[in-house]
N, C-alpha and C. Protein backbone atom coordinates (compact mmCIF):
# COMPACT_ATOMS: atom_id res chain seq x y z
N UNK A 1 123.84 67.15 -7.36
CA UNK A 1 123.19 67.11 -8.65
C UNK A 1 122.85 65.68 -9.01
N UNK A 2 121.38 65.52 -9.71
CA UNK A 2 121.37 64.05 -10.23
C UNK A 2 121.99 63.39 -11.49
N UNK A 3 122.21 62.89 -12.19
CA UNK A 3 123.02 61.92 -12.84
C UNK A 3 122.69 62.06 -13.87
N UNK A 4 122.82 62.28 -15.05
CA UNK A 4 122.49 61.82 -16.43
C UNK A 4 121.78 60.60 -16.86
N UNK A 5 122.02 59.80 -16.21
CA UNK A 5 121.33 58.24 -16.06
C UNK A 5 119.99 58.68 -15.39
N UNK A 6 119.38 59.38 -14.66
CA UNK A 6 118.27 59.80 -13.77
C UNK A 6 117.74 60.64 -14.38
N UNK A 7 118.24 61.52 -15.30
CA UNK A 7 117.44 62.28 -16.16
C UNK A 7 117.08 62.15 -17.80
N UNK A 8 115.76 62.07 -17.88
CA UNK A 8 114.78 61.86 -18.81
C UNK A 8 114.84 62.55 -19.65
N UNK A 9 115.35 61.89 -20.92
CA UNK A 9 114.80 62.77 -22.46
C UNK A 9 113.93 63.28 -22.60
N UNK A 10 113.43 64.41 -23.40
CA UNK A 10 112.04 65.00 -23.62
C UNK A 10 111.50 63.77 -24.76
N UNK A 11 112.41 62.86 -25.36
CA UNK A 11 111.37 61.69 -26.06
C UNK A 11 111.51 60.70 -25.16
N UNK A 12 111.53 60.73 -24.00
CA UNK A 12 111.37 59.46 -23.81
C UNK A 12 110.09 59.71 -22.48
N UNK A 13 110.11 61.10 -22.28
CA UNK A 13 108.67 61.52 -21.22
C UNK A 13 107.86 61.71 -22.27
N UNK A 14 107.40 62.45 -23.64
CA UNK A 14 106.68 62.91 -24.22
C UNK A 14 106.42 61.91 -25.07
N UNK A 15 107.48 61.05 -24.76
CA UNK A 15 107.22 59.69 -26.49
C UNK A 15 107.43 60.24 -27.88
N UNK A 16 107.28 59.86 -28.94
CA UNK A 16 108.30 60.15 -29.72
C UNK A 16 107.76 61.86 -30.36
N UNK A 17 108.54 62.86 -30.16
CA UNK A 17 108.16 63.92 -30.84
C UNK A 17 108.60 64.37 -31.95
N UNK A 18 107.42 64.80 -32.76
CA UNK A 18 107.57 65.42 -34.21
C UNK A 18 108.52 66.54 -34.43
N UNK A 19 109.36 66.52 -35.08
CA UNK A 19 109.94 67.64 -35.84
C UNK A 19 109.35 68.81 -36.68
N UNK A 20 109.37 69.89 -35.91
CA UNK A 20 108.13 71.04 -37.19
C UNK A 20 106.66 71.02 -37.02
N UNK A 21 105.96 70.26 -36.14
CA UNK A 21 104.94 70.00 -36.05
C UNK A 21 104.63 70.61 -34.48
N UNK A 22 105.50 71.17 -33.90
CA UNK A 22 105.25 72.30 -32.66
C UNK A 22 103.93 73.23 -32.84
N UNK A 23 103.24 72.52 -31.62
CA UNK A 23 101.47 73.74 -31.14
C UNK A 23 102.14 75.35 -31.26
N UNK A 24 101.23 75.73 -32.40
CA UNK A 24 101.12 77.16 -32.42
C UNK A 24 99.49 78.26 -32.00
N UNK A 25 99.94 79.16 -31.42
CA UNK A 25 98.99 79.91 -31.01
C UNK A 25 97.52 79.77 -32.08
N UNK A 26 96.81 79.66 -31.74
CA UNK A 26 95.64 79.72 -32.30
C UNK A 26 94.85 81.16 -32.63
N UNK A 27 94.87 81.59 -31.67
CA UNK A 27 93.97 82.91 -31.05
C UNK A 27 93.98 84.19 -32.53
N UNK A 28 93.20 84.64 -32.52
CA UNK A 28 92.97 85.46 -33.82
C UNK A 28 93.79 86.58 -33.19
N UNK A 29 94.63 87.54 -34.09
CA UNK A 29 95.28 88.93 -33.83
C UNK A 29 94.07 90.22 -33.98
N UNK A 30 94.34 91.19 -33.20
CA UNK A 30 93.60 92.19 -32.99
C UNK A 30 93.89 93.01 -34.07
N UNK A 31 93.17 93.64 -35.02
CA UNK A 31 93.40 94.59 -36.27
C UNK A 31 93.09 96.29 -34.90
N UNK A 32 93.57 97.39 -35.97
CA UNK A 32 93.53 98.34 -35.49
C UNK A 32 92.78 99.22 -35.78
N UNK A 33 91.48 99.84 -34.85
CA UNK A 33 90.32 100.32 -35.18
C UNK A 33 90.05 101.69 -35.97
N UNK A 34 89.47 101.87 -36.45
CA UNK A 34 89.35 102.73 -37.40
C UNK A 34 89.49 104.08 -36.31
N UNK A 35 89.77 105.74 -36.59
CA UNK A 35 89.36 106.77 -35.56
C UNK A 35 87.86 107.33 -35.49
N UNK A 36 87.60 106.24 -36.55
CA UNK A 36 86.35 107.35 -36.37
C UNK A 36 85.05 106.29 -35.56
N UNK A 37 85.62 104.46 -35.45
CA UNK A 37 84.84 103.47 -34.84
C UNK A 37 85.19 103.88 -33.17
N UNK A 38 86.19 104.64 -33.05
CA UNK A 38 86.91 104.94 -31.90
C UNK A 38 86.09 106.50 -31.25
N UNK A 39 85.91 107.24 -32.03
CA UNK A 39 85.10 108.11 -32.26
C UNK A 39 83.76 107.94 -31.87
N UNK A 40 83.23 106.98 -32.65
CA UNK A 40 81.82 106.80 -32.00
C UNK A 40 81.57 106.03 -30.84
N UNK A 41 82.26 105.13 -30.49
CA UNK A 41 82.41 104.48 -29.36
C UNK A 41 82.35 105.46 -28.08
N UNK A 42 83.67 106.68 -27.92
CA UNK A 42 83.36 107.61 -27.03
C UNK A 42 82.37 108.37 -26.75
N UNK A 43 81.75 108.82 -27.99
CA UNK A 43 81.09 109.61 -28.00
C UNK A 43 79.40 108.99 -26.93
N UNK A 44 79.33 107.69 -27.57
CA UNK A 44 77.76 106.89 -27.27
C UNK A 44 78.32 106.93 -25.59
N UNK A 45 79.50 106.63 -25.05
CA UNK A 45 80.02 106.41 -23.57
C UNK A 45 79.42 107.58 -23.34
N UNK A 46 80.31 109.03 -23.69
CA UNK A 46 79.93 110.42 -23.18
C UNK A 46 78.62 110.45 -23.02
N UNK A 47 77.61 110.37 -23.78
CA UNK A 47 76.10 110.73 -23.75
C UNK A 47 75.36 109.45 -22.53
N UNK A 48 76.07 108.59 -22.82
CA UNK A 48 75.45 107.36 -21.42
C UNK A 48 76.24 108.45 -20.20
N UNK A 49 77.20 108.93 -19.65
CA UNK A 49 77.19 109.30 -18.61
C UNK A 49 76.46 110.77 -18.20
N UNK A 50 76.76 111.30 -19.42
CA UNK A 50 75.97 112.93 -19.46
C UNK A 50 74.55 112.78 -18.70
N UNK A 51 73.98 111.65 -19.89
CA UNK A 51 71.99 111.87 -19.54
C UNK A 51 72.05 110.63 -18.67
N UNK A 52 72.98 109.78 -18.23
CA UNK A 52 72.71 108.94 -16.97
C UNK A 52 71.88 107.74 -17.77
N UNK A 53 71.95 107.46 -19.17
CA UNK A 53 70.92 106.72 -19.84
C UNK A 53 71.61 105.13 -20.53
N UNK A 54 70.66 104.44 -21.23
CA UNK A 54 71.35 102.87 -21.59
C UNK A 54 72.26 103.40 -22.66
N UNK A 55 72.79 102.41 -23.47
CA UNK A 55 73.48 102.40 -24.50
C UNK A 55 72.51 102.16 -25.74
N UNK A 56 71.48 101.78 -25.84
CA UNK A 56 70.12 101.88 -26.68
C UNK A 56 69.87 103.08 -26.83
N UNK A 57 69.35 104.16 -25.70
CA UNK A 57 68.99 105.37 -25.49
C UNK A 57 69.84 106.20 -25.70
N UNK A 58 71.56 105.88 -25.36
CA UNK A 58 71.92 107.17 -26.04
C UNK A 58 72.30 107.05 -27.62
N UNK A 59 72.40 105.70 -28.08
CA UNK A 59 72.55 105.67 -29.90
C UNK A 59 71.09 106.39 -30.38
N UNK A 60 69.80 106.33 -29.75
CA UNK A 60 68.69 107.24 -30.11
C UNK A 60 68.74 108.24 -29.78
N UNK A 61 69.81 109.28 -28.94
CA UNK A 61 69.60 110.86 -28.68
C UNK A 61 70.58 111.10 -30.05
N UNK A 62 71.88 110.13 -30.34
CA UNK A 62 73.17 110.23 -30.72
C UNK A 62 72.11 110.57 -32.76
N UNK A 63 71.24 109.41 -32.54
CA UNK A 63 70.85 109.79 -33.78
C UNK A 63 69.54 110.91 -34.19
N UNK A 64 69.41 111.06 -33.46
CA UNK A 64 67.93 112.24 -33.00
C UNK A 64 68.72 113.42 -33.65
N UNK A 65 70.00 113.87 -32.74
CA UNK A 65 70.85 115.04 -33.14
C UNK A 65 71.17 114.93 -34.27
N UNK A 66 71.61 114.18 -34.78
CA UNK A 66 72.01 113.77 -36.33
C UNK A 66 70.98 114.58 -36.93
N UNK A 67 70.03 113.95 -36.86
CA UNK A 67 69.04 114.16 -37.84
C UNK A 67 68.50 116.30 -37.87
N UNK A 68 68.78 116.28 -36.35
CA UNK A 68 68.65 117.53 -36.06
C UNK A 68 69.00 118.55 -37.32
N UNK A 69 70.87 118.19 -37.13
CA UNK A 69 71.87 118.77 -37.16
C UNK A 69 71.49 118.18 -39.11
N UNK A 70 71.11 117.80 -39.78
CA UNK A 70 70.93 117.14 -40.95
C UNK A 70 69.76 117.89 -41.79
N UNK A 71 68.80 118.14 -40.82
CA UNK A 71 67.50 119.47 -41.27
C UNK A 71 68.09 120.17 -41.14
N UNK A 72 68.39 120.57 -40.74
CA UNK A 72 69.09 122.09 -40.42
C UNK A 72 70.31 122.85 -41.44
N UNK A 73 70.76 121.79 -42.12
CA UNK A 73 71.86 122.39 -43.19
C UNK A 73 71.20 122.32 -43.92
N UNK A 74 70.09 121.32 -44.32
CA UNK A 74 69.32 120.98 -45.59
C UNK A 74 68.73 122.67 -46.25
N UNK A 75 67.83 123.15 -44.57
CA UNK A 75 67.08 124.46 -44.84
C UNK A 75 65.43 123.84 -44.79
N UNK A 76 65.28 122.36 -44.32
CA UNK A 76 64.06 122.03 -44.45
C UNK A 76 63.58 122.46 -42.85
N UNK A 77 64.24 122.63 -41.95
CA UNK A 77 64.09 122.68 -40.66
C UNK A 77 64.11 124.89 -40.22
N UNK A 78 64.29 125.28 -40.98
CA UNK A 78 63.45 126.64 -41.00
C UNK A 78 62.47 127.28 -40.11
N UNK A 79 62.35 128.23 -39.60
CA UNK A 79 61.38 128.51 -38.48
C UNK A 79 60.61 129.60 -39.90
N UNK A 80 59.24 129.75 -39.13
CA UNK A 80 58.04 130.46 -39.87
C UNK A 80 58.21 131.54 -39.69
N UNK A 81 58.72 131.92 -38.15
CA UNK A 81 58.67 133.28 -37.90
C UNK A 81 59.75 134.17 -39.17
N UNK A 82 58.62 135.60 -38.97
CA UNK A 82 58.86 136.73 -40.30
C UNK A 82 59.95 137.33 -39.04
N UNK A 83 60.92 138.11 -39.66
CA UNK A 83 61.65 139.11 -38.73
C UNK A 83 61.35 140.57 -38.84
N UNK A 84 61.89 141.23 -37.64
CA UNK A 84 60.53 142.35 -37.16
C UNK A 84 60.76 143.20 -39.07
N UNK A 85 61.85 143.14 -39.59
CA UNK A 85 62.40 144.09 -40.79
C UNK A 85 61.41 143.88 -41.66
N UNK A 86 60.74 142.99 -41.80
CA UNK A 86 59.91 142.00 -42.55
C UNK A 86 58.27 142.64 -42.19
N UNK A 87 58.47 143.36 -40.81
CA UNK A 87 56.91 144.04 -40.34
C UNK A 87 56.61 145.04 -41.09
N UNK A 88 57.65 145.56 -41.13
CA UNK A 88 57.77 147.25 -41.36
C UNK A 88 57.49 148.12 -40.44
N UNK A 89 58.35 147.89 -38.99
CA UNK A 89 57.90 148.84 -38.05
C UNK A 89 58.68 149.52 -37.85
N UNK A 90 59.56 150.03 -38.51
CA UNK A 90 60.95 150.63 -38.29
C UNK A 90 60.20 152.07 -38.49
N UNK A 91 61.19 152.93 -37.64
CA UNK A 91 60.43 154.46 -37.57
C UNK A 91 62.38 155.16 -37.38
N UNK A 92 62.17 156.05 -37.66
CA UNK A 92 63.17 156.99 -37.95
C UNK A 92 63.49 157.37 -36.46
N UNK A 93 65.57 158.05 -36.41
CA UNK A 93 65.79 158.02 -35.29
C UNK A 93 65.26 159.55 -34.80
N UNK A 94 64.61 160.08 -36.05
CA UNK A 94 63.80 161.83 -35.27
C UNK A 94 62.69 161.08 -34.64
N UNK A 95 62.09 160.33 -35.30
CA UNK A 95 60.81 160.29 -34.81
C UNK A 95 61.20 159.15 -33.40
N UNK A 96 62.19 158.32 -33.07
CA UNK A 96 62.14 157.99 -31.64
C UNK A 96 62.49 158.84 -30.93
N UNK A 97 63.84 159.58 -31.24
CA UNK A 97 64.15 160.39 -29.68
C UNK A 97 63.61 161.47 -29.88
N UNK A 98 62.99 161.80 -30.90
CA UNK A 98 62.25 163.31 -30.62
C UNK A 98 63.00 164.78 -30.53
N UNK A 99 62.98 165.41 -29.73
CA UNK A 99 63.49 166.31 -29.37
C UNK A 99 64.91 166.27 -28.80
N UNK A 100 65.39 165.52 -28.57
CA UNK A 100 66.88 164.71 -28.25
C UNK A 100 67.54 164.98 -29.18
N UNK A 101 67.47 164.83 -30.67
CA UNK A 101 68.16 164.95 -31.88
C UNK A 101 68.37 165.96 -32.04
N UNK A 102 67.59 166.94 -32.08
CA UNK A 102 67.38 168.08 -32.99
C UNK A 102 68.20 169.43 -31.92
């Protein structure tokens, strides 16, 4: 073992050091993401691997559907077509099966 005489103070390698004035981490701490920033994050991934597309392209399918899905509760997104009840072609079950019934 070497000697006490051979080994160096930390003030006398570092020169004179401050008391309390010890380097502290700098680096900013990570906060914890919301579920629903977590949420959309997967979701934009899922649709980039689904349609094979950028991350531009799928936030535009991601919001396309939105909007879809947004007419559609409204009632502005409605189809024209009448239903057949609406024709008046309904005929009685004598008059389809005919002789079957009776």
């Amino acid at each position: 073992m070497k000697k006490n005489e051979d080994i160096m103070s930390a003030e006398e390698f570092f020169g004179e050091v401050e008391k309390g004035k010890a380097p502290v981490r700098m680096g900013q701490a990570r906060g914890k993401r919301s579920k629903a920033d977590l949420f959309a994050e997967l979701k934009v991934k899922m649709v980039m691997r689904i349609y094979g597309v950028s991350k531009a392209r799928a936030l535009e399918i991601i919001a396309g559907r939105a909007a879809e899905k947004k007419a559609l509760a409204d009632g502005s997104g409605k189809d024209d077509r009448k239903a057949k009840k609406d024709e008046g072609e309904f005929m009685s079950a004598l008059d389809f099966f005919g002789e079957a019934c009776e």
